[in-house]
N, C-alpha and C. Protein backbone atom coordinates (compact mmCIF):
# COMPACT_ATOMS: atom_id res chain seq x y z
N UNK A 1 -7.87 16.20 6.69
CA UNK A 1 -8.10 15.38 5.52
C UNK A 1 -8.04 13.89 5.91
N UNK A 2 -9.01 13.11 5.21
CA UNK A 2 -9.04 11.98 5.94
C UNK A 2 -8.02 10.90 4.72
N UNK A 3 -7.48 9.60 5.50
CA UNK A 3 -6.84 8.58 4.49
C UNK A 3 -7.78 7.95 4.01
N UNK A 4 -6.91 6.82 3.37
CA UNK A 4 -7.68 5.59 2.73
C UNK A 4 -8.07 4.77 4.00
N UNK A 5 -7.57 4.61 5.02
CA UNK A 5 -7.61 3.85 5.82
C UNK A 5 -9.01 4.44 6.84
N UNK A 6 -9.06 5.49 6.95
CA UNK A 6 -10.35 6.29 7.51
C UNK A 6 -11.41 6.19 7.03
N UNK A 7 -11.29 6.54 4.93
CA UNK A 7 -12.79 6.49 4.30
C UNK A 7 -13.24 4.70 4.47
N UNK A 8 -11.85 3.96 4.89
CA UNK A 8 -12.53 2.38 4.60
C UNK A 8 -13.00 2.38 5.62
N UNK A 9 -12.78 2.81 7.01
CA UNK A 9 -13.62 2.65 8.35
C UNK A 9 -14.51 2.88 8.09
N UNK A 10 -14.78 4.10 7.65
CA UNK A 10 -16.26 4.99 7.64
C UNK A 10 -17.45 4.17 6.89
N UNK A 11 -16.91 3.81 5.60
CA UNK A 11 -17.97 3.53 4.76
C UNK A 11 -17.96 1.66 5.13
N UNK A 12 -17.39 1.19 6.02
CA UNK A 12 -17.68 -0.21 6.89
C UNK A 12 -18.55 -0.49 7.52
N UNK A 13 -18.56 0.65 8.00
CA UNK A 13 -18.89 0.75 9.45
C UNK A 13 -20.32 1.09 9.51
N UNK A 14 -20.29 2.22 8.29
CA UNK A 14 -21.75 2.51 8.22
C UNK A 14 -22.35 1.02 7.36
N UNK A 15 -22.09 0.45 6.65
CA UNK A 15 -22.50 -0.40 5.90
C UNK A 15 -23.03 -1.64 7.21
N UNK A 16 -22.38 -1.80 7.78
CA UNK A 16 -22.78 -2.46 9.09
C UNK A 16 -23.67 -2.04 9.86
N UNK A 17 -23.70 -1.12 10.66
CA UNK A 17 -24.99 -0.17 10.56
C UNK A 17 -26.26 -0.17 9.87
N UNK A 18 -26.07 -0.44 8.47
CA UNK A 18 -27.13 -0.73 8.00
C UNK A 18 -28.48 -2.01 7.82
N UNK A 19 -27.17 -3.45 8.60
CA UNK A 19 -27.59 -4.75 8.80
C UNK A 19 -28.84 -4.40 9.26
N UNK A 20 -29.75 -5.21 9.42
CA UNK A 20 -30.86 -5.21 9.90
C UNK A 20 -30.88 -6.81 11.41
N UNK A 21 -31.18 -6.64 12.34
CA UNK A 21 -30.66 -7.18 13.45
C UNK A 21 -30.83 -8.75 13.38
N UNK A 22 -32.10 -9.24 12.16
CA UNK A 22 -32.13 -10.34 11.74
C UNK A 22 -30.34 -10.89 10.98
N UNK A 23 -30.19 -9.82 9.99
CA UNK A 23 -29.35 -10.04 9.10
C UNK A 23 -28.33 -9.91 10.23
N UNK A 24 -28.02 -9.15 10.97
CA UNK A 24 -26.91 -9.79 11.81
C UNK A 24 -26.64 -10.78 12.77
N UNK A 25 -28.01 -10.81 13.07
CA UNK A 25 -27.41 -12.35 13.86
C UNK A 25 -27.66 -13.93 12.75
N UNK A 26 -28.29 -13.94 11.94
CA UNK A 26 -28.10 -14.94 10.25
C UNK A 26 -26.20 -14.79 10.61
N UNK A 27 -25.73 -13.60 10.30
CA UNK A 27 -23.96 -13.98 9.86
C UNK A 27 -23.74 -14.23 10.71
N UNK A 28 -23.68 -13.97 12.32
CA UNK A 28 -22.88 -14.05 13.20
C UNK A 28 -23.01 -15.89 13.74
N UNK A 29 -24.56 -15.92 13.65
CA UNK A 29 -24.94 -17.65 13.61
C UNK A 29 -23.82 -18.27 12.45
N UNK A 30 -23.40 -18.14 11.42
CA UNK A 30 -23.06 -18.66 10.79
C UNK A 30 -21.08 -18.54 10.26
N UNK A 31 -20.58 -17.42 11.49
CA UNK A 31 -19.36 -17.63 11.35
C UNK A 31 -19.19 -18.03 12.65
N UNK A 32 -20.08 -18.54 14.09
CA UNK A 32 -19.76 -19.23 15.15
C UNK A 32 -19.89 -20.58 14.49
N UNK A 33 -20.72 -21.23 13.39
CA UNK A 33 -20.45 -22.14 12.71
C UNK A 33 -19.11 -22.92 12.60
N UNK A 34 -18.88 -21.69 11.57
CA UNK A 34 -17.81 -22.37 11.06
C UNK A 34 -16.10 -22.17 12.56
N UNK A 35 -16.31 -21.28 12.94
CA UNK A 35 -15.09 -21.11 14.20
C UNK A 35 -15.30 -22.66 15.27
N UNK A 36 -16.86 -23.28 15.47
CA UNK A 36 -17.15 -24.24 16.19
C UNK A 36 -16.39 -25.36 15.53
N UNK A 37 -16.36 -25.58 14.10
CA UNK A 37 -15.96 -26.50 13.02
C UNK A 37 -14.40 -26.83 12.85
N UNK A 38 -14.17 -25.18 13.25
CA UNK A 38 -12.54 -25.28 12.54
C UNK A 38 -11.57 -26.47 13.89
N UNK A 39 -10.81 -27.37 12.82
CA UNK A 39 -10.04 -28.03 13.54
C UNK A 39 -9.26 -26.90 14.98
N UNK A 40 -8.99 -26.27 14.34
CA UNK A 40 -7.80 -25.18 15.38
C UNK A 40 -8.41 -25.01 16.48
N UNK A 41 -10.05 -24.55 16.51
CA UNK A 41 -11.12 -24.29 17.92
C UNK A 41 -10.74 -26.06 18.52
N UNK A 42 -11.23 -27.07 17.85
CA UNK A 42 -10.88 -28.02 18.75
C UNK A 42 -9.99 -28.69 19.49
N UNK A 43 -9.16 -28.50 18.70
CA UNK A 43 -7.68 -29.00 19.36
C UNK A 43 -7.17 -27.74 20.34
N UNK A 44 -7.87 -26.42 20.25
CA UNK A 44 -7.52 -25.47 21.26
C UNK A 44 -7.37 -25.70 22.73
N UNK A 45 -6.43 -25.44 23.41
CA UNK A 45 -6.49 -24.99 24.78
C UNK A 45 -7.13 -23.83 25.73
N UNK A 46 -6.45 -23.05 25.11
CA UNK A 46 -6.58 -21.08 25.52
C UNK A 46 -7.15 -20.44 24.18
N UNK A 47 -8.56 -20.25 24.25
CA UNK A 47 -9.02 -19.65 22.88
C UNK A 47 -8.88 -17.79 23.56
N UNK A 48 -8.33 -17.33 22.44
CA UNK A 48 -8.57 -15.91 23.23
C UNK A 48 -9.90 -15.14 22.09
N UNK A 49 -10.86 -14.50 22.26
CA UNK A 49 -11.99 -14.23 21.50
C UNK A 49 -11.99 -12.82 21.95
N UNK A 50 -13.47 -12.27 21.64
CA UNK A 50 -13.92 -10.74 22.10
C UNK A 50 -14.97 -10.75 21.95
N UNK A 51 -15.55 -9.94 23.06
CA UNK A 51 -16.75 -9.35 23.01
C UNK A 51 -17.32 -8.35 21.91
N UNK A 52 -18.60 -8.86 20.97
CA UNK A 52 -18.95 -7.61 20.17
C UNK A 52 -19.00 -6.66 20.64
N UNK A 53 -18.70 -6.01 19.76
CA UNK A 53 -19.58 -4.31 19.25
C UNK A 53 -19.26 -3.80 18.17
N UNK A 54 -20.02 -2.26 17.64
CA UNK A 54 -19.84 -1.44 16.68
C UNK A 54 -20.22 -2.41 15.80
N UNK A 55 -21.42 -3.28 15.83
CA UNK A 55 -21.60 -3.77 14.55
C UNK A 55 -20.47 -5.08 14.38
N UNK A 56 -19.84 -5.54 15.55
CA UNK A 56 -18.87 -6.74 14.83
C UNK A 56 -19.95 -7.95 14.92
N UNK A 57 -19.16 -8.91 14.31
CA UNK A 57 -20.32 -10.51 14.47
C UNK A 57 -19.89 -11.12 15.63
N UNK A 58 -21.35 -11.55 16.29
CA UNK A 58 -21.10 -11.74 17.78
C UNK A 58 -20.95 -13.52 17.76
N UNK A 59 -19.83 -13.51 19.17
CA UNK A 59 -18.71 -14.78 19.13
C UNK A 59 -20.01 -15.30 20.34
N UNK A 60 -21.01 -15.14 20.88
CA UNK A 60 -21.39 -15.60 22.32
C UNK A 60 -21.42 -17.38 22.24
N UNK A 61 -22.03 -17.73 21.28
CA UNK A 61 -22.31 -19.20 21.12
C UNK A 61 -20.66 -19.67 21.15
N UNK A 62 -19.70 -19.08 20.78
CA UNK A 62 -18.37 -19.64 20.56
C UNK A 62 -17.75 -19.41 22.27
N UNK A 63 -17.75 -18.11 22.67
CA UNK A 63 -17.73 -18.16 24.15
C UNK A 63 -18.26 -19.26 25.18
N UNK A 64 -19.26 -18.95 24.89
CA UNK A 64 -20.18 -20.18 25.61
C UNK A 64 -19.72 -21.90 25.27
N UNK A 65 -19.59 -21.93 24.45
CA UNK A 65 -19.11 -23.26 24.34
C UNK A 65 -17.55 -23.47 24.26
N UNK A 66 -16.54 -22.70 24.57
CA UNK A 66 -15.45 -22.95 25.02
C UNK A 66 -15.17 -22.84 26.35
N UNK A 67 -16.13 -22.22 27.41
CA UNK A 67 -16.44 -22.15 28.84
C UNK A 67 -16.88 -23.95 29.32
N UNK A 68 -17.85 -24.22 27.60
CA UNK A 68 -18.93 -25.93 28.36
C UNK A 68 -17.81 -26.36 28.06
N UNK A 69 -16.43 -26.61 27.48
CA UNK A 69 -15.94 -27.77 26.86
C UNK A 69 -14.98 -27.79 28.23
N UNK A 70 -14.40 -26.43 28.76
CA UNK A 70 -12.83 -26.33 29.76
C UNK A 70 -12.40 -25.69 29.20
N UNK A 71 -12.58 -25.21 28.12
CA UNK A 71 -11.37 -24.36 27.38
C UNK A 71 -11.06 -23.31 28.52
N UNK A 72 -9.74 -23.08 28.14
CA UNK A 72 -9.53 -21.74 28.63
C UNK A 72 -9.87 -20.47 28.03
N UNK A 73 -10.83 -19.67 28.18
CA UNK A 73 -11.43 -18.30 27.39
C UNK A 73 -10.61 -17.32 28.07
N UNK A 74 -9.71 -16.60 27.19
CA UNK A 74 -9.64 -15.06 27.34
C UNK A 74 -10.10 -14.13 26.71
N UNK A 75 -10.46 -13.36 26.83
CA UNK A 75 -10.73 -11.81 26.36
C UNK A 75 -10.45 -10.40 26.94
N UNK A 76 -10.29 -9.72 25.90
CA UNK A 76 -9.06 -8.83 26.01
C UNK A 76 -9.93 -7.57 27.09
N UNK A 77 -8.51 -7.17 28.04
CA UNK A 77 -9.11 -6.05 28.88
C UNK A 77 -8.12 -4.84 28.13
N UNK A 78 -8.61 -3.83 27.65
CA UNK A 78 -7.42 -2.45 27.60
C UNK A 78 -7.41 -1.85 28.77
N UNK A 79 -6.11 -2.05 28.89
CA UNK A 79 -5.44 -1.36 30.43
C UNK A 79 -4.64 0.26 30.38
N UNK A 80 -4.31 0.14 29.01
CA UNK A 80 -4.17 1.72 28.98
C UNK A 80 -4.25 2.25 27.21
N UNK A 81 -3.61 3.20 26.83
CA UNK A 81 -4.15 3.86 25.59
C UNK A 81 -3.33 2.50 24.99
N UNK A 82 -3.98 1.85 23.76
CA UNK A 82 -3.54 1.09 23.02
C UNK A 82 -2.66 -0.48 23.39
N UNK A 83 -3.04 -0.50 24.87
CA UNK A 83 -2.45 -1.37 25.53
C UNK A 83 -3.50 -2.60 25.72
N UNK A 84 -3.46 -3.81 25.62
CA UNK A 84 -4.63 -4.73 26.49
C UNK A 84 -4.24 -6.38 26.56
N UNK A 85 -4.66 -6.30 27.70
CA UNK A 85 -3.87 -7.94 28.06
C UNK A 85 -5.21 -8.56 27.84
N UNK A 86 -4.82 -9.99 28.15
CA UNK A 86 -5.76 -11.41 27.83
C UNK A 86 -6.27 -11.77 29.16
N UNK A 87 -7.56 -11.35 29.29
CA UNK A 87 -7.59 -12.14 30.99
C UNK A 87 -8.77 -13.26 30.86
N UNK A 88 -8.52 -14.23 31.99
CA UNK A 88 -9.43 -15.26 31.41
C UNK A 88 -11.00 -15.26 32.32
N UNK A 89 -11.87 -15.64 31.50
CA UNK A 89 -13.15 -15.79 32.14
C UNK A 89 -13.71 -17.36 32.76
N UNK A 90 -13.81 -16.86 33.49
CA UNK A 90 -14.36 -18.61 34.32
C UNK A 90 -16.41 -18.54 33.71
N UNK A 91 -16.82 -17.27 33.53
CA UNK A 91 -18.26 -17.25 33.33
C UNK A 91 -18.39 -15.53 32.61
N UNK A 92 -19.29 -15.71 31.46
CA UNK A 92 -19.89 -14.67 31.31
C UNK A 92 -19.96 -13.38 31.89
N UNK A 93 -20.78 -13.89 32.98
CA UNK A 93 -21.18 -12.66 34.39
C UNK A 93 -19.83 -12.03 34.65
N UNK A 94 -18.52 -12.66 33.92
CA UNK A 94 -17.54 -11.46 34.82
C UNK A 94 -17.55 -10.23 33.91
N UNK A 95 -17.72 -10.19 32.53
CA UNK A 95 -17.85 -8.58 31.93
C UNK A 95 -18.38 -7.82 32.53
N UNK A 96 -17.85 -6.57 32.08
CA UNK A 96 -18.44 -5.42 33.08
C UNK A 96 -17.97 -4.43 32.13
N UNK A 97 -18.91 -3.03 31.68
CA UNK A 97 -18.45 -2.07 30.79
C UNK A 97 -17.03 -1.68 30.96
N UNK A 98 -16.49 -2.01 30.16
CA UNK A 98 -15.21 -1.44 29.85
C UNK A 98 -14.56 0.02 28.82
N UNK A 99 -13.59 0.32 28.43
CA UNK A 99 -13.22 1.30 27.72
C UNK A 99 -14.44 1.14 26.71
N UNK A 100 -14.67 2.21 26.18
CA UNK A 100 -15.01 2.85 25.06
C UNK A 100 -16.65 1.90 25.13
N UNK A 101 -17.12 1.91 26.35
CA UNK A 101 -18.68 1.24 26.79
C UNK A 101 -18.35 -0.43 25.84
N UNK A 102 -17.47 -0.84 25.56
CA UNK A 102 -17.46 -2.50 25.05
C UNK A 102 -17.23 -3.62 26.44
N UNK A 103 -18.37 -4.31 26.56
CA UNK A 103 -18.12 -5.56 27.93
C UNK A 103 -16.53 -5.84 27.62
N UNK A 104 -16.01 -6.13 28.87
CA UNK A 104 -14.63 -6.75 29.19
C UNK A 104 -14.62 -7.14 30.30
N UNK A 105 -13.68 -8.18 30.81
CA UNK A 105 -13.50 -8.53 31.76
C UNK A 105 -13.41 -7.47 32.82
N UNK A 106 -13.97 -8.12 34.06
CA UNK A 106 -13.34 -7.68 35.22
C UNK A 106 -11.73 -7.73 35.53
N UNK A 107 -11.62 -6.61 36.26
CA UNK A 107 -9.79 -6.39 35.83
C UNK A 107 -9.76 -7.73 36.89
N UNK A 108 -10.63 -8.12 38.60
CA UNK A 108 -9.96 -9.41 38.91
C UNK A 108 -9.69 -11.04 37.89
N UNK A 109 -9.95 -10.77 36.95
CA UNK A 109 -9.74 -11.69 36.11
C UNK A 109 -8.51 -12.09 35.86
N UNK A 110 -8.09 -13.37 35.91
CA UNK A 110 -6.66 -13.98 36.08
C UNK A 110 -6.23 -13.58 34.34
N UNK A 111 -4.89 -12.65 34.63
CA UNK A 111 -4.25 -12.64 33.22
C UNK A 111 -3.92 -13.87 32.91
N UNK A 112 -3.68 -13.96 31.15
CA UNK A 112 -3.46 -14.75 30.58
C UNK A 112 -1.70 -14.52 29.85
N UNK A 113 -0.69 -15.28 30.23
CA UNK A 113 0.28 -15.27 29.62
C UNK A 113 0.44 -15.00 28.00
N UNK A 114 0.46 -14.23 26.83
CA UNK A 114 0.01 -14.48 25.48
C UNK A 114 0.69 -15.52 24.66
N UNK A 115 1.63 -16.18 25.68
CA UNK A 115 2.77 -17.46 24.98
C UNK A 115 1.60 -18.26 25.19
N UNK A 116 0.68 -18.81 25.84
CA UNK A 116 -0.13 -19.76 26.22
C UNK A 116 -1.39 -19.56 25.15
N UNK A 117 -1.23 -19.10 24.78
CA UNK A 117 -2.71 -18.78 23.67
C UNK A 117 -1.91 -19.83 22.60
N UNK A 118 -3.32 -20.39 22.21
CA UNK A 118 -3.20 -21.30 20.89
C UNK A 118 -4.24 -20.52 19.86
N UNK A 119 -5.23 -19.97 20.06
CA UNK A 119 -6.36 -19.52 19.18
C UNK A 119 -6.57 -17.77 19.45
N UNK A 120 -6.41 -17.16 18.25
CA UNK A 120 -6.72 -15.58 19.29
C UNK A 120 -8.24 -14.94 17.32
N UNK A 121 -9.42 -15.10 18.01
CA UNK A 121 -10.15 -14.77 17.32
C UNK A 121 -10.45 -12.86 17.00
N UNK A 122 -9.75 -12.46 15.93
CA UNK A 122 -9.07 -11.37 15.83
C UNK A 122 -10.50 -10.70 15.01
N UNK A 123 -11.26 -9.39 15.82
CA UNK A 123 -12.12 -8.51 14.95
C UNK A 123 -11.53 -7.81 14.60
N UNK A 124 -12.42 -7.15 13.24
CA UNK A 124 -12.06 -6.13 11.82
C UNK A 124 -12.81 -5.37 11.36
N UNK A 125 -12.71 -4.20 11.24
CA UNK A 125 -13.41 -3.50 9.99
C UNK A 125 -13.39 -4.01 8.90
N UNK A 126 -12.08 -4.83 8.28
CA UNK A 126 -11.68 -5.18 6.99
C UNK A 126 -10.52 -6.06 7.28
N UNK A 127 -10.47 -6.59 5.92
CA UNK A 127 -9.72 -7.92 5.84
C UNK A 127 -9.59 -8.18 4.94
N UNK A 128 -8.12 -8.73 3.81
CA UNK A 128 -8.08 -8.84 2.83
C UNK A 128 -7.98 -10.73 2.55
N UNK A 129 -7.46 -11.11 1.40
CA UNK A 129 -7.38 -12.47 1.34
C UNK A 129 -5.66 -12.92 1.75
N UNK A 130 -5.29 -11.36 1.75
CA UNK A 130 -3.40 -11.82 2.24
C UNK A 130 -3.50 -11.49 3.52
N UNK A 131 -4.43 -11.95 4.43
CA UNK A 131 -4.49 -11.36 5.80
C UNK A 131 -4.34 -10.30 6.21
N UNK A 132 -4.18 -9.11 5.33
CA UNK A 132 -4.27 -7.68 5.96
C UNK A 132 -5.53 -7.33 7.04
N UNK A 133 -5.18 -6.30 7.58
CA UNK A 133 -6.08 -6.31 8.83
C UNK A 133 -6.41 -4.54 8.73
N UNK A 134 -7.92 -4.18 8.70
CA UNK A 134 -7.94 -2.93 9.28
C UNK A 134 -8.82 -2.56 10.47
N UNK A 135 -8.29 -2.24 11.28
CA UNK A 135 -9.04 -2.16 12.77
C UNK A 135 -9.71 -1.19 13.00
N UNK A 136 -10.25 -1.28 14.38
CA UNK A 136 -11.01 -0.05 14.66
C UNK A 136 -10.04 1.43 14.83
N UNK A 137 -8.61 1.60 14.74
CA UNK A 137 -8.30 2.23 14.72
C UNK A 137 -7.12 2.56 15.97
N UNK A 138 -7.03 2.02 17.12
CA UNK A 138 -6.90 1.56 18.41
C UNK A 138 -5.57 1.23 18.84
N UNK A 139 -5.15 0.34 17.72
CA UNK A 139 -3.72 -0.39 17.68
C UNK A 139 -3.56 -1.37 18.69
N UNK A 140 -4.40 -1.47 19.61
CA UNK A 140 -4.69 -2.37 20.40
C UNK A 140 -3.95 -3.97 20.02
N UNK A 141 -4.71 -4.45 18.84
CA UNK A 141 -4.48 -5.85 18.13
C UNK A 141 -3.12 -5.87 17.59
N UNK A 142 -2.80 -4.73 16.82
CA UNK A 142 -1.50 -4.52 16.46
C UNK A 142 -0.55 -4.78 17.78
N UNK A 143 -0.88 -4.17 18.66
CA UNK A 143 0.24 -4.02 20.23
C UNK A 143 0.33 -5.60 20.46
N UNK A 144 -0.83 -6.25 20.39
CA UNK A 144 -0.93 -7.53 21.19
C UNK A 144 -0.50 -9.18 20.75
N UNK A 145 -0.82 -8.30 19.55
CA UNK A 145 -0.49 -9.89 18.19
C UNK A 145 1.00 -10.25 18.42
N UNK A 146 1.91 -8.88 18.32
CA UNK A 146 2.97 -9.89 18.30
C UNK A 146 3.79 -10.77 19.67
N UNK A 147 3.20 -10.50 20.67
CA UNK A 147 3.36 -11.34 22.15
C UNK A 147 2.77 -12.97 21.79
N UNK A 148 2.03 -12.64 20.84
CA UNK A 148 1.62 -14.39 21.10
C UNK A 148 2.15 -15.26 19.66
N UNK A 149 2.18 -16.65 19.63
CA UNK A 149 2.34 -17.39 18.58
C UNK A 149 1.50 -18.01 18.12
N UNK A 150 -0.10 -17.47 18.17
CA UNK A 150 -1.12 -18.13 18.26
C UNK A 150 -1.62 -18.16 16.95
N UNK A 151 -2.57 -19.19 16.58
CA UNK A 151 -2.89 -19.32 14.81
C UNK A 151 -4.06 -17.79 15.48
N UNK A 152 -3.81 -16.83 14.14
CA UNK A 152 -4.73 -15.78 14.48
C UNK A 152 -5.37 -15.69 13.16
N UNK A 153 -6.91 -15.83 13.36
CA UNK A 153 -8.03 -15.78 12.31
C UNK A 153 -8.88 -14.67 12.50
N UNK A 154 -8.95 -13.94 11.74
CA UNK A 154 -9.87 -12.56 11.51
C UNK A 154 -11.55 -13.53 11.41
N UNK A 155 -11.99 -12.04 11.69
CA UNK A 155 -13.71 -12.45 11.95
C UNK A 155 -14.02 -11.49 11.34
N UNK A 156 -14.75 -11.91 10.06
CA UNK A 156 -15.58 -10.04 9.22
C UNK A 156 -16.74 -10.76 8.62
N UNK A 157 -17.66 -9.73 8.45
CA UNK A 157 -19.08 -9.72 7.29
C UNK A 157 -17.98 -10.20 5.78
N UNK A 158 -19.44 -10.67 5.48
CA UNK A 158 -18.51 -10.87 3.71
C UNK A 158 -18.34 -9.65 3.14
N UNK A 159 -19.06 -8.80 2.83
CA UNK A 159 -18.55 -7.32 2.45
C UNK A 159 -17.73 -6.92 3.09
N UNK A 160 -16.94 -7.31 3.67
CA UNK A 160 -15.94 -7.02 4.91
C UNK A 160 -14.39 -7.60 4.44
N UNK A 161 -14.57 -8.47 3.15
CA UNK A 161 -13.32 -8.76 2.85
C UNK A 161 -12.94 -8.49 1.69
N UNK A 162 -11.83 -7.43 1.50
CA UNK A 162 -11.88 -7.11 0.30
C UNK A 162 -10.05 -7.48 -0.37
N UNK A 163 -10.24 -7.28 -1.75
CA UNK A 163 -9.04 -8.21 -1.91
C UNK A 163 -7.62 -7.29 -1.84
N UNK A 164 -7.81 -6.23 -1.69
CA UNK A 164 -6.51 -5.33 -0.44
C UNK A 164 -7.29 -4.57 -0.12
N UNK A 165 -6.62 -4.24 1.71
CA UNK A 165 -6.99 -3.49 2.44
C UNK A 165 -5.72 -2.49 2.20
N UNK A 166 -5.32 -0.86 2.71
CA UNK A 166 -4.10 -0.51 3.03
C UNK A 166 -3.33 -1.08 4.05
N UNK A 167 -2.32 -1.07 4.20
CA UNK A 167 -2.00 -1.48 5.37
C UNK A 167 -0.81 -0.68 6.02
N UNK A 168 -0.30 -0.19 7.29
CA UNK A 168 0.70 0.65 7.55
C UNK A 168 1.77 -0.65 7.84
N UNK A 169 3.27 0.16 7.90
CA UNK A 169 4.29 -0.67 8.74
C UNK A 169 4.21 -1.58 10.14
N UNK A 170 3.20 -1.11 10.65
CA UNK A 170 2.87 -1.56 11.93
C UNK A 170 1.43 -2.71 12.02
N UNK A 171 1.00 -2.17 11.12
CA UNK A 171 0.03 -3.15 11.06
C UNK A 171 0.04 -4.88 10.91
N UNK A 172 -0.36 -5.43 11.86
CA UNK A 172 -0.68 -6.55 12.23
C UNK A 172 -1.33 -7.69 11.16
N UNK A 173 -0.57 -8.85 10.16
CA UNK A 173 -1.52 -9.71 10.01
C UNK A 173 -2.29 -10.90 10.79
N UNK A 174 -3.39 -11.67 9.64
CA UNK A 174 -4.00 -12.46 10.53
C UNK A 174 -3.22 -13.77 9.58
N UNK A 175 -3.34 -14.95 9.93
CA UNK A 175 -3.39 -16.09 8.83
C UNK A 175 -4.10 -16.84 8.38
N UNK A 176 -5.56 -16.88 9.04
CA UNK A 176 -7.05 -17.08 8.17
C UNK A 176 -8.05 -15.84 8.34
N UNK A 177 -9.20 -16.30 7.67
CA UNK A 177 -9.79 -15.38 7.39
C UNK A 177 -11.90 -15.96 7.93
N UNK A 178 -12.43 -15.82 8.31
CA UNK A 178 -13.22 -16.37 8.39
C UNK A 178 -14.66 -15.49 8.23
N UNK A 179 -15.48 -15.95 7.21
CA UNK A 179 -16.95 -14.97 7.59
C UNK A 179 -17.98 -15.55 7.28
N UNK A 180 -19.13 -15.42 7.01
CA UNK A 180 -20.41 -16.06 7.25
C UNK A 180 -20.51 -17.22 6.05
N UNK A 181 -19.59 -16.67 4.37
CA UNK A 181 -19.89 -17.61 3.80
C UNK A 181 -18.40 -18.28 3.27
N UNK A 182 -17.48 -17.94 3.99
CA UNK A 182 -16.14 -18.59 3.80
C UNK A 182 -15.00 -18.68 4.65
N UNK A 183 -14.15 -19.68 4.69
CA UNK A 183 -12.61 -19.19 5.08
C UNK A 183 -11.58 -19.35 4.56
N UNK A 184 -11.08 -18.62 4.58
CA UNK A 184 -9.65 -18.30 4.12
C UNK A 184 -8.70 -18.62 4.57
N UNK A 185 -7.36 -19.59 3.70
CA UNK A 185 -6.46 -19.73 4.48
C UNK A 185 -5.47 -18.65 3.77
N UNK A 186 -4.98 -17.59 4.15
CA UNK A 186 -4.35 -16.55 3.65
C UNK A 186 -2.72 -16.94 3.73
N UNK A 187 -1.76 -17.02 2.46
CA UNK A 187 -0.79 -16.94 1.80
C UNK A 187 0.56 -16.49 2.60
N UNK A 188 1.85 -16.79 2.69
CA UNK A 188 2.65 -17.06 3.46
C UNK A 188 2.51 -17.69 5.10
């Protein structure tokens, strides 16, 4: 029997799926926008981001231009079930298929301490306006969030934010919210 937390994957996920490849790169152009904009990207040091998939909105223009500025770019490698550190990229070319066929770093990629992160650009299935978070399922983000002290902003489609998600004991918030036609600064 499936949860609430399953039928919201499902019917996300397919709804994403349904974008049409124009319509996804329109949002994804337009929440590297606003992530390029946000004070927090500029004053950043160590942005930690991710590589799309499954339909997420793709960060490349935000990658790419935290590589032109010096930033320090990490993105996340999973090193074991539900486990994944921050390793940093000097260039693009170091991804290489990783778990579950999503680009990730090459494991020679210099880890990233997660105390040193100032920015960690957090993907979602879902996202509420109190920063609830529902993931791919993984626990991954959950495992990793709380190692760092970093301002952490969710990345979703606008149908993607709804005004509660479920959320378990373990589950991870974000403290903004960001998508093609808004952001959110989410409450406590």
């Amino acid at each position: 029997m499936r949860d609430a937390v399953q039928e919201l994957r499902l019917a996300l996920r397919s709804r994403r799926a349904g974008l049409t490849k124009q319509q996804q790169a329109d949002d994804s152009a337009r929440v590297c926008a606003r992530v390029l904009a946000h004070p927090a990207y500029a004053s950043a040091r160590v942005v930690m981001a991710y590589v799309a998939a499954r339909g997420e909105l793709d960060l490349r223009p935000v990658l790419e231009d935290a590589l032109a500025r010096g930033k320090v770019l990490a993105l996340p490698l999973c090193v074991g079930p539900g486990e994944m550190q921050a390793r940093r990229m000097t260039a693009l070319s170091q991804l290489r298929p990783g778990r579950y066929g999503i680009l990730a770093p090459d494991e020679s990629c210099e880890w990233i301490d997660p105390t040193r992160i100032d920015l960690v650009l957090v993907p979602g299935v879902a996202f509420d306006r109190q920063g609830g978070r529902v993931g791919q399922g993984g626990g991954y983000y959950d495992r990793f969030l709380p190692l760092t002290t970093a301002l952490r902003v969710g990345i979703c489609h606008d149908f993607a934010l709804l005004e509660r998600v479920p959320m378990r004991p373990h589950d991870q918030r974000v403290q903004e919210v960001i998508t093609p036609a808004a952001h959110i600064v989410c409450p406590g």
